[in-house]
Protein backbone atom coordinates (compact mmCIF):
# COMPACT_ATOMS: atom_id res chain seq x y z
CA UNK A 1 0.00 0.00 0.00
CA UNK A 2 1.29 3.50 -1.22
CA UNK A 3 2.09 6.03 1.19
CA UNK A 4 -0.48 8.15 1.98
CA UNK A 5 0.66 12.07 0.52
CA UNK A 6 1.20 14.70 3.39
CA UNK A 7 -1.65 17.59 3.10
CA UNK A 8 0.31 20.96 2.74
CA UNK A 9 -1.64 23.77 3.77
CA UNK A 10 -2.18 26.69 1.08
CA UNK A 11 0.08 29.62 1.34
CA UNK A 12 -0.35 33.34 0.08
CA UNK A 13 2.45 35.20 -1.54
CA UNK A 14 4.20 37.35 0.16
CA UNK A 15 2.24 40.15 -2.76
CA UNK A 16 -1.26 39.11 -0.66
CA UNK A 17 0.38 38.88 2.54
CA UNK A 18 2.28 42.52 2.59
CA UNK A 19 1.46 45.70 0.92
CA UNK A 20 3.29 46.63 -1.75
CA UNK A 21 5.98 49.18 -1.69
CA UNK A 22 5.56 52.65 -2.44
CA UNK A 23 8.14 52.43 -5.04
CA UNK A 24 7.11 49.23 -6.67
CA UNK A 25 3.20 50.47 -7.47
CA UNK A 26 4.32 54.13 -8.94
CA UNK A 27 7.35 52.73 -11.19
CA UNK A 28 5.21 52.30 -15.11
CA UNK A 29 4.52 48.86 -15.89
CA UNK A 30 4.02 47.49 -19.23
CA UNK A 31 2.11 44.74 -21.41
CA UNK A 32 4.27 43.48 -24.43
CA UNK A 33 1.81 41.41 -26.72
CA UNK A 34 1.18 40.96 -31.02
CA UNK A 35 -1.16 41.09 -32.60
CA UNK A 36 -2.49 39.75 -36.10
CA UNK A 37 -0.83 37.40 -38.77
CA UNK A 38 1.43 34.70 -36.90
CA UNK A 39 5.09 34.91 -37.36
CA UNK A 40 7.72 33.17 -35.36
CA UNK A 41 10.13 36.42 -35.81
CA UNK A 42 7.34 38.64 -34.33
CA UNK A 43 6.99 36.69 -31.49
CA UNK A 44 10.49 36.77 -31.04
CA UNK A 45 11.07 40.43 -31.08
CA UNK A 46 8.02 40.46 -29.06
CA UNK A 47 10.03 38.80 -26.35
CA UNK A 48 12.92 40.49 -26.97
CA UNK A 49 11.19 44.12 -26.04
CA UNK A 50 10.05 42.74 -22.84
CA UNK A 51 13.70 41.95 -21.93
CA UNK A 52 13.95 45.75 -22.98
CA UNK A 53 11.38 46.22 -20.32
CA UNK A 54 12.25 44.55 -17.42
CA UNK A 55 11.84 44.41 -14.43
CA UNK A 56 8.50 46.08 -14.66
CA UNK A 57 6.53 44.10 -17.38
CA UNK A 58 5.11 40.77 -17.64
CA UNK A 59 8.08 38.62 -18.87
CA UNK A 60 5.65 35.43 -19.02
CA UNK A 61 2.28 36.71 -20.51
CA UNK A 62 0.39 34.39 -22.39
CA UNK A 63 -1.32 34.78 -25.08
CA UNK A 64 -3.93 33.13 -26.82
CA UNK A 65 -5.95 34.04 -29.71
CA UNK A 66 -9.56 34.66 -28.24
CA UNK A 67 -7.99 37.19 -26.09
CA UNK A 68 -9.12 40.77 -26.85
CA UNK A 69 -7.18 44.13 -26.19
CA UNK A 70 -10.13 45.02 -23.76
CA UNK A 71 -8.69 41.91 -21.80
CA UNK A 72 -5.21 42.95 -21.01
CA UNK A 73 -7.35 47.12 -20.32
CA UNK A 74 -9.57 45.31 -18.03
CA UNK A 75 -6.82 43.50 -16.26
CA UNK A 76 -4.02 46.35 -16.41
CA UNK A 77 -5.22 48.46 -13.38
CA UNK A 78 -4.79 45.32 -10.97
CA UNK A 79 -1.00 45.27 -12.56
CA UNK A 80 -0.25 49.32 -11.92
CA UNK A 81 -0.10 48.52 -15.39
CA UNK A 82 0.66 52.30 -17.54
CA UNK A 83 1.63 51.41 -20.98
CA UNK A 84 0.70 48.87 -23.48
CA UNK A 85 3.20 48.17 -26.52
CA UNK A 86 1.45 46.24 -29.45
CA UNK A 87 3.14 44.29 -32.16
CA UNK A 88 1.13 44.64 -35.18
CA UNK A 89 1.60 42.04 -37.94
CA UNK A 90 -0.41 42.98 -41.78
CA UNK A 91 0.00 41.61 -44.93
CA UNK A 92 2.27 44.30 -46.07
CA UNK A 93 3.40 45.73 -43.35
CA UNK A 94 4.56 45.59 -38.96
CA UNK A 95 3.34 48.47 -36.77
CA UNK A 96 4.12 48.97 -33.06
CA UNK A 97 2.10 50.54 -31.37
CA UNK A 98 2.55 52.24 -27.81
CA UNK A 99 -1.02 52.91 -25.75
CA UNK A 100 -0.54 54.97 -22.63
CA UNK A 101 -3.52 53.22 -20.28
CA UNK A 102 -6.25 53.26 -19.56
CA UNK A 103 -7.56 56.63 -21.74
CA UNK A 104 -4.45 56.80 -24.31
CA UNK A 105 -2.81 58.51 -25.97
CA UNK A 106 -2.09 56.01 -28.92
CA UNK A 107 0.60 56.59 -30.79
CA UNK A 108 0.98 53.94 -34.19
CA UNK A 109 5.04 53.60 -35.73
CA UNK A 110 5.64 51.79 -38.73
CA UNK A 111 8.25 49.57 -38.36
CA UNK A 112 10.91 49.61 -41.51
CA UNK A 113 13.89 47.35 -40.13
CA UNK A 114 14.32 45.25 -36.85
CA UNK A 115 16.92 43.07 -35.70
CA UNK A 116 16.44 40.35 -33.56
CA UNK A 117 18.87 40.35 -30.22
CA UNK A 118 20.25 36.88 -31.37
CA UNK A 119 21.28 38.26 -34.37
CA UNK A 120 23.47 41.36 -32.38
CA UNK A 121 24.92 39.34 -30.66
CA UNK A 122 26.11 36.92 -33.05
CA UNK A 123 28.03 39.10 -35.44
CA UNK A 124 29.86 41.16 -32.06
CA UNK A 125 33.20 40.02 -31.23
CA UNK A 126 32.85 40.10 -27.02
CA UNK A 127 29.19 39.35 -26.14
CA UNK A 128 28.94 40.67 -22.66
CA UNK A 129 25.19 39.83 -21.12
CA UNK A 130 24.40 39.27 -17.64
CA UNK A 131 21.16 37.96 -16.66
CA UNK A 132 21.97 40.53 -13.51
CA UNK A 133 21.66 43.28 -15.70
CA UNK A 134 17.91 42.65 -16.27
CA UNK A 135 16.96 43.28 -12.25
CA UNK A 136 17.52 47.24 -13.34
CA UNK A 137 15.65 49.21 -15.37
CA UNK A 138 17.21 50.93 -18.24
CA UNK A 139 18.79 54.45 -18.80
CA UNK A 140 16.76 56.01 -21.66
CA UNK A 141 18.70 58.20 -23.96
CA UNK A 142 16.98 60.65 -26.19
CA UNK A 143 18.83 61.87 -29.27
CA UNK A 144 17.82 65.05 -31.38
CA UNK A 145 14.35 65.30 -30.49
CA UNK A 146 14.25 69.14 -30.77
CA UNK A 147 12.31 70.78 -33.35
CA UNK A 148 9.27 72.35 -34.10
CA UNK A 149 6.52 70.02 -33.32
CA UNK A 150 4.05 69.07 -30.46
CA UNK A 151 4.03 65.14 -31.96
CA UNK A 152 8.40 65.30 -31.23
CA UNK A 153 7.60 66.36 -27.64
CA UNK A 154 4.80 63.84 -27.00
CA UNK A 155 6.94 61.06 -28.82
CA UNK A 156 9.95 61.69 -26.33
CA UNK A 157 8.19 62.15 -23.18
CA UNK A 158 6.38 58.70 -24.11
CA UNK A 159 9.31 57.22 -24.18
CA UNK A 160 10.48 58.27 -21.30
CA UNK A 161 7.54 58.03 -19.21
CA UNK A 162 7.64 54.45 -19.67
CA UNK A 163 10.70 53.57 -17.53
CA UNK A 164 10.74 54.89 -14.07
CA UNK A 165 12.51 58.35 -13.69
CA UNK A 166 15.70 58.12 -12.02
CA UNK A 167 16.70 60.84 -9.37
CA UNK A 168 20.46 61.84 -10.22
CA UNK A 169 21.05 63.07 -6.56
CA UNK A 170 20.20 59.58 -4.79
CA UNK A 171 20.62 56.54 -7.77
CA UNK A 172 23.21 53.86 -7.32
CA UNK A 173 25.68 54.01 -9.76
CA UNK A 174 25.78 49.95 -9.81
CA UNK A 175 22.37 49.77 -10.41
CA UNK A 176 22.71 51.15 -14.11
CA UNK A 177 23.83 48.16 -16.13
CA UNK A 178 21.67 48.95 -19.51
CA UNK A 179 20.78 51.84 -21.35
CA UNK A 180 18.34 52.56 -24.41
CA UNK A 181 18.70 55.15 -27.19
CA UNK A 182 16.38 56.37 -29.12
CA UNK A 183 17.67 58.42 -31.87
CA UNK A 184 15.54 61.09 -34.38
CA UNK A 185 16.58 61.87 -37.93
CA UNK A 186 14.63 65.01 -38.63
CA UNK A 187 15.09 64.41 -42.71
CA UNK A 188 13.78 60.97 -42.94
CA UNK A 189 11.54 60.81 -40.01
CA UNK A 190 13.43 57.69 -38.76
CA UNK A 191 13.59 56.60 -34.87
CA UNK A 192 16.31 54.64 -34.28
CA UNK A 193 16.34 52.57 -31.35
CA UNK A 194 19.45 50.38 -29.78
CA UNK A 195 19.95 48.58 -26.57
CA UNK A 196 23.30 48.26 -25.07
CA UNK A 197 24.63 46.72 -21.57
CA UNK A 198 26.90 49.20 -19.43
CA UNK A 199 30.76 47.89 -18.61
CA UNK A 200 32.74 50.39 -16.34
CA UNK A 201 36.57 48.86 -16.21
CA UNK A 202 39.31 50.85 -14.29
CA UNK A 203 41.67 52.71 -16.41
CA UNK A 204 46.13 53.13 -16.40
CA UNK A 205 46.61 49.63 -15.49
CA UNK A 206 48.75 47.57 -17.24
CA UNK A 207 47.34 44.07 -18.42
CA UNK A 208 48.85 42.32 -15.79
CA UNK A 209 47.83 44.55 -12.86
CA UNK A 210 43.90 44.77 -14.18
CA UNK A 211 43.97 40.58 -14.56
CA UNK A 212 45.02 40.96 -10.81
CA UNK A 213 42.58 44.01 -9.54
CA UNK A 214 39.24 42.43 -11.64
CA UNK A 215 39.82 38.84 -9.91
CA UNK A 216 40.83 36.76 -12.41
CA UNK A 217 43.73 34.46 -12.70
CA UNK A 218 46.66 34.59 -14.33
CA UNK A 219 48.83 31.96 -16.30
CA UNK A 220 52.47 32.33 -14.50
CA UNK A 221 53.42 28.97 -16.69
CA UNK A 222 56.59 31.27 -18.50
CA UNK A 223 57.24 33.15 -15.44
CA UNK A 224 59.76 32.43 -12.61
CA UNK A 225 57.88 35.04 -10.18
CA UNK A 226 54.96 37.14 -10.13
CA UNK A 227 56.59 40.04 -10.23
CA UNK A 228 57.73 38.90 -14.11
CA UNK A 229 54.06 38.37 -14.68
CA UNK A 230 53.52 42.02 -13.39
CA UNK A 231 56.31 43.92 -15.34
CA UNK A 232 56.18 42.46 -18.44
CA UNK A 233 54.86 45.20 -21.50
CA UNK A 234 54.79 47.84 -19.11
CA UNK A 235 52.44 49.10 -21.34
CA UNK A 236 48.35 49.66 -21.18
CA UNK A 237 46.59 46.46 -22.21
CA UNK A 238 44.68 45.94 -25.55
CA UNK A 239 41.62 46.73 -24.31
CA UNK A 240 42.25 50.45 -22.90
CA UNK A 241 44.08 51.48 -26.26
CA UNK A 242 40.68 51.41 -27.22
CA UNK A 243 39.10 53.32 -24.77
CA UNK A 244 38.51 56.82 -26.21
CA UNK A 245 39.28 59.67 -23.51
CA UNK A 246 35.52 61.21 -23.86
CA UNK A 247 34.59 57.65 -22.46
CA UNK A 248 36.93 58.00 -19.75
CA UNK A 249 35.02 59.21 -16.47
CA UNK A 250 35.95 60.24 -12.52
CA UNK A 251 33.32 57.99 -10.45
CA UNK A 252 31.61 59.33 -7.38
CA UNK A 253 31.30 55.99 -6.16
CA UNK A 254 33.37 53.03 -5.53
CA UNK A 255 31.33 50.13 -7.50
CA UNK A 256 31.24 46.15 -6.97
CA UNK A 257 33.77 45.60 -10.11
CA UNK A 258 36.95 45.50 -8.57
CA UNK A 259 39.16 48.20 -9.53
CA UNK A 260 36.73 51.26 -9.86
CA UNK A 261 37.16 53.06 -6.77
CA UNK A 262 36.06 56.24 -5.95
CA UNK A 263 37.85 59.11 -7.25
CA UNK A 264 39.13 57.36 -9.59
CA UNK A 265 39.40 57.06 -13.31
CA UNK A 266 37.27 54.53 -15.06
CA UNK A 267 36.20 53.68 -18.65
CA UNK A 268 32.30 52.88 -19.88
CA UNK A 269 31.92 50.72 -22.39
CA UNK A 270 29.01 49.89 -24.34
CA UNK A 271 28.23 46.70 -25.43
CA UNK A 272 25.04 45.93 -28.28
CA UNK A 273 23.02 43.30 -27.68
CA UNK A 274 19.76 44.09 -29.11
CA UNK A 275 17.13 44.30 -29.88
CA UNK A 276 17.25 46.85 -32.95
CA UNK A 277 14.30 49.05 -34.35
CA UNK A 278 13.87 51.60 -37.22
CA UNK A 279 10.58 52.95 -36.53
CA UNK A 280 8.47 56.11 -38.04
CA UNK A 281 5.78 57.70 -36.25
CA UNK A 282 2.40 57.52 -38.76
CA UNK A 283 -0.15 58.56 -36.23
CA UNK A 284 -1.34 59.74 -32.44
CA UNK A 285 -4.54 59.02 -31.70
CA UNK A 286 -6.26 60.68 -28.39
CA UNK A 287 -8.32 57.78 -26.86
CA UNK A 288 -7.83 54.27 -26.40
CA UNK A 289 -7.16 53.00 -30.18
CA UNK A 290 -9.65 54.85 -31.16
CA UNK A 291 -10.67 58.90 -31.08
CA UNK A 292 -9.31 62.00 -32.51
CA UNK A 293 -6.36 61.53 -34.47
CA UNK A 294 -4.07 64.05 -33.57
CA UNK A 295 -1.69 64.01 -35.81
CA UNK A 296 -0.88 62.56 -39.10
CA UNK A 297 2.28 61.66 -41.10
CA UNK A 298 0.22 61.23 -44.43
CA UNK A 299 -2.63 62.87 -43.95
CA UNK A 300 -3.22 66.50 -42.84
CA UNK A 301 -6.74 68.25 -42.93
CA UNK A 302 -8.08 71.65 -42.21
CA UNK A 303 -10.21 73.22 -39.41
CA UNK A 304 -13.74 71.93 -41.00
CA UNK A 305 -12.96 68.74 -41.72
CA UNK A 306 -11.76 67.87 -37.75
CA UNK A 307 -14.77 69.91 -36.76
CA UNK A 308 -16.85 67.56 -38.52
CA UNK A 309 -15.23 64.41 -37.56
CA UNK A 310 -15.45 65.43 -33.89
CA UNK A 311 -19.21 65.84 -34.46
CA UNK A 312 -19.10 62.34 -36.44
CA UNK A 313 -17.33 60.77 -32.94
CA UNK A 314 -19.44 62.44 -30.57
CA UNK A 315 -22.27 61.63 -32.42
CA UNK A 316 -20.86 57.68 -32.65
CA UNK A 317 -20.07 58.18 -28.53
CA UNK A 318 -23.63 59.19 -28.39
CA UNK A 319 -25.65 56.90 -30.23
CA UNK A 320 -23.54 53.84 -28.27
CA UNK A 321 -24.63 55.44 -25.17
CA UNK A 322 -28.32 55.18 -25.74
CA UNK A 323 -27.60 51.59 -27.07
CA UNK A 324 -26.45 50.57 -23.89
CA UNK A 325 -29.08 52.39 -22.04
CA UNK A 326 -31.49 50.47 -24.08
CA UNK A 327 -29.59 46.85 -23.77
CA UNK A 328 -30.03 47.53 -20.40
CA UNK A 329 -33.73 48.16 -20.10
CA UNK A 330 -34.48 45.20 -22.28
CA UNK A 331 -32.35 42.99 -19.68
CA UNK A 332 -34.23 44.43 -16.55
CA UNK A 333 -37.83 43.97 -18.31
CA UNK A 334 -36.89 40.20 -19.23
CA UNK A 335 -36.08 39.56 -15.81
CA UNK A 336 -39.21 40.87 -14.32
CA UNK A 337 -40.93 38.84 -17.39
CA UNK A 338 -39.22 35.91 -16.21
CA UNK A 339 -40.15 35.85 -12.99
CA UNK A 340 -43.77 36.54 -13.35
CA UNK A 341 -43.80 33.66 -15.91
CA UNK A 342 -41.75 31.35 -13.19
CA UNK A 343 -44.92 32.10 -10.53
CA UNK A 344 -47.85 31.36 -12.99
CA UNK A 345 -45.58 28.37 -13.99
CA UNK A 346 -45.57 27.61 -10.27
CA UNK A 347 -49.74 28.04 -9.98
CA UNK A 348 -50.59 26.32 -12.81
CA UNK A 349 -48.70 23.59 -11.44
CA UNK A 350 -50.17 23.62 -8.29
CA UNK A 351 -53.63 23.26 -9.64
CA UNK A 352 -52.37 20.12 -12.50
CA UNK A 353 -51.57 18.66 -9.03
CA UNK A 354 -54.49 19.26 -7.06
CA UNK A 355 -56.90 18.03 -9.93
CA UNK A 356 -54.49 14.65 -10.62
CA UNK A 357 -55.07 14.14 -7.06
CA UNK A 358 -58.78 14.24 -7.13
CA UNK A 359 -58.59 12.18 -10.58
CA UNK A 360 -56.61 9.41 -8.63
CA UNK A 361 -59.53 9.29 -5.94
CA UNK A 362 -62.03 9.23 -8.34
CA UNK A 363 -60.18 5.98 -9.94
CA UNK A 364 -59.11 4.34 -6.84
CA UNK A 365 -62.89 4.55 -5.64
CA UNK A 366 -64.53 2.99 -8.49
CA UNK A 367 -62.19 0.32 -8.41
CA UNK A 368 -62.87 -0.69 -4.77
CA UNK A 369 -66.52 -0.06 -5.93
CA UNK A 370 -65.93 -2.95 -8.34
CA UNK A 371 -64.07 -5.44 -6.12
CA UNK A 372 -66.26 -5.43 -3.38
CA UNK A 373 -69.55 -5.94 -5.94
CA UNK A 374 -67.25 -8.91 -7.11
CA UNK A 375 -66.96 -10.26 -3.72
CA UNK A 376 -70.00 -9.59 -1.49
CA UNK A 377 -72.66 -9.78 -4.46
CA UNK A 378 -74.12 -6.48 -3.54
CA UNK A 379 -74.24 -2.86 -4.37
CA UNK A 380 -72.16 -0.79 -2.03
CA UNK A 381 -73.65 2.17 -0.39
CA UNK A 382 -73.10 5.36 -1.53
CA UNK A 383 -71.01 7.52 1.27
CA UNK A 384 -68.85 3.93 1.33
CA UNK A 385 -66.62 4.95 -1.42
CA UNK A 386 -67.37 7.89 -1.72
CA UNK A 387 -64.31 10.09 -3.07
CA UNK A 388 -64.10 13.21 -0.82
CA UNK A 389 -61.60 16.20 -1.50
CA UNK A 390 -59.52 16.48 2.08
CA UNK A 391 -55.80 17.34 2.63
CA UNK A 392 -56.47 14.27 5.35
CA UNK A 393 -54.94 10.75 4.10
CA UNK A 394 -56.73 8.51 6.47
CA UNK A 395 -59.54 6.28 4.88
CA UNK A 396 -63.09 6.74 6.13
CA UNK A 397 -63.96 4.46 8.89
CA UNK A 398 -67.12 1.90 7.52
CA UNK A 399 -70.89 2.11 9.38
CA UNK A 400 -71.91 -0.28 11.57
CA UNK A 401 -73.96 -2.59 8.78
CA UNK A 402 -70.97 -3.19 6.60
CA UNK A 403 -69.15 -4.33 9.54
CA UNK A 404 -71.89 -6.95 10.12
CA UNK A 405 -72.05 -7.91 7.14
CA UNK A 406 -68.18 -8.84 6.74
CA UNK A 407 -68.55 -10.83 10.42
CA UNK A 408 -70.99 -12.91 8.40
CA UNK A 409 -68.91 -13.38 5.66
CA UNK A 410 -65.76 -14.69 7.76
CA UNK A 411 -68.13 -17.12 9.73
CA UNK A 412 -69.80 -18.94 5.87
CA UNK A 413 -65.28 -18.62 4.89
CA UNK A 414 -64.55 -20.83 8.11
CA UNK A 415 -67.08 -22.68 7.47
């Protein structure tokens, strides 16, 4: 016989059993989902932006193909949930779309190029990805986005509205491992986006010295002592003839990588590893996906024409309104409808019963009419069997002569 399986009792996460932080519910949070044709690439990049987003999105969301957008709405405020990026796959063409929740803005980018993060790093020399990297949000860079233009503003402070801000006075320097850049070519109308982890190495060491200082260990195979291992090409390493000056920085404070003190002279090197977008912004929209389309890459139309649309929306807003309004009537009157019809259901059953019960008297009487006609040879009285409507059960109790006569008729049976 199997042994019987110990009964664990259920436990809450710690998310039910504590309040959230402070911190934690005011950083943005994000939904990362596609949309439309399948295509293994798209859901690829689609999981490569969430890596983009981390810590605050939902690495693991599933998706399945019944699900609506008004799903993830209805479900973002119990997330802190603040922006929505869409991955939209057409025929011809891939938009991205960005939805600040729950009332918009929307704005809609046509994606021209994208690189996959896979694909980075396989053509770089030194891949350099930590999966501790990805516990941080990202610093977001904004190139050139100065220029006549509401859309440029409302494009950039999207952008960076969806990471959480970082206070320059009071941030850990060791907490910024990645950083995003989002670049604007005013000719073409091209965003270019790139996403590179953050290296800070210390700087006027020779090679043998930084092997030393950055923990890792050296082959002294061709050397008699350590001090031949330390003096030999006097000279910088490899890797900081690289190093341009302008990437050369003081830090303010002494970080976990050994060798960058405080005070003291370090490098920052950037290292790709995806993934890449070339994006142009075709549209902002005011609501939700839908509503007044604010601006226009394509399309651009005068005074009358948005006055009219607006009337053509509100009217639209309207007429759903009373639609609703009316949906909702209907439901309340078929409810009342119901239940009136569930009572005279009730009643009218009530009544079949009563008269099947009176039927079934009737029946059972003239058969003991019968039988006893059959057996005694006489008529029975009237009031014998007599079928009387009473809520009682019990049988009538017989008169006098009819238990006479069955006396007699047990004495002639004995006999």
């Amino acid at each position: 016989m199997g042994k019987a399986k110990k009964a664990h009792p259920k436990k809450r996460t710690a998310a039910f059993k504590e309040k959230e932080a402070h911190e934690l519910v005011e950083a943005p949070h994000s939904f990362i989902i596609h949309r439309g044709l399948t295509c293994p690439y798209i859901t690829d990049l689609t999981l490569d932006f969430r890596r983009i987003m981390e810590p605050f999105t939902a690495a693991q969301l599933k998706e399945k193909k019944t699900n609506r957008i008004k799903d993830f709405v209805a479900m973002s405020s119990y997330f802190h949930v603040s922006h929505m990026g869409i991955f939209n796959k057409a025929i011809s063409q891939l938009s991205f779309k960005i939805v600040r929740m729950p009332r918009g803005p929307t704005l809609t980018f046509k994606v021209h190029q994208f690189t996959l993060s896979r694909d980075v790093l396989s053509t770089s020399k030194r891949q350099f990805v930590d999966e501790d990297m990805f516990k941080h949000s990202p610093l977001v860079i904004m190139n050139n986005f100065t220029g006549d233009g509401k859309h440029l503003k409302l494009m950039a402070s999207t952008f960076q509205n969806m990471f959480p801000a970082i206070n320059l006075a009071q941030v850990n320097i060791a907490t910024i491992r990645r950083c995003l850049l989002f670049s604007y070519t005013p000719d073409t109308n091209l965003i270019e986006m790139r996403h590179y982890s953050v290296q800070v190495v210390p700087v006027g060491l020779t090679r043998g010295v930084k092997k030393l200082v950055m923990g890792k260990i050296p082959n002294l195979s061709k050397c008699e002592d350590i001090a031949d291992f330390i003096m030999q090409e006097g000279g910088a390493s490899e890797s900081e003839m690289e190093d341009d000056e302008q990437s050369q920085v003081v830090l303010p404070q002494t970080l976990k990588r050994k060798g960058n003190l405080e005070d003291n002279k370090s490098a920052v090197r950037l290292h790709e590893i995806g993934p890449r977008l070339t994006m142009q912004l075709m549209k902002i929209e005011e609501g939700l996906l839908t509503g007044e389309v604010l601006y226009h890459d394509h399309i651009v139309k005068t005074e009358e024409e948005k006055e009219k649309l607006r009337k053509m929306i509100e009217k639209k807003r309207k007429l759903k309104e009373y639609r609703k309004k009316v949906q909702e009537d209907n439901r309340a009157r078929n409810i009342r409808a119901k239940e009136g019809t569930t009572g005279s259901r009730k009643k009218a059953k009530t009544e079949a019963a009563a008269i099947g019960d009176d039927a079934k008297e009737e029946s059972a009487s003239e058969d003991d009419a019968k039988y006893y006609k059959e057996e005694v040879g006489e008529e029975p009285d009237e009031e014998l069997f007599k079928a009387e409507r009473s809520k009682s059960r019990k049988r009538p109790t017989l008169p006098a002569s009819i238990k006479h006569k069955n006396k007699k008729m047990k004495k002639d049976n004995k006999k």
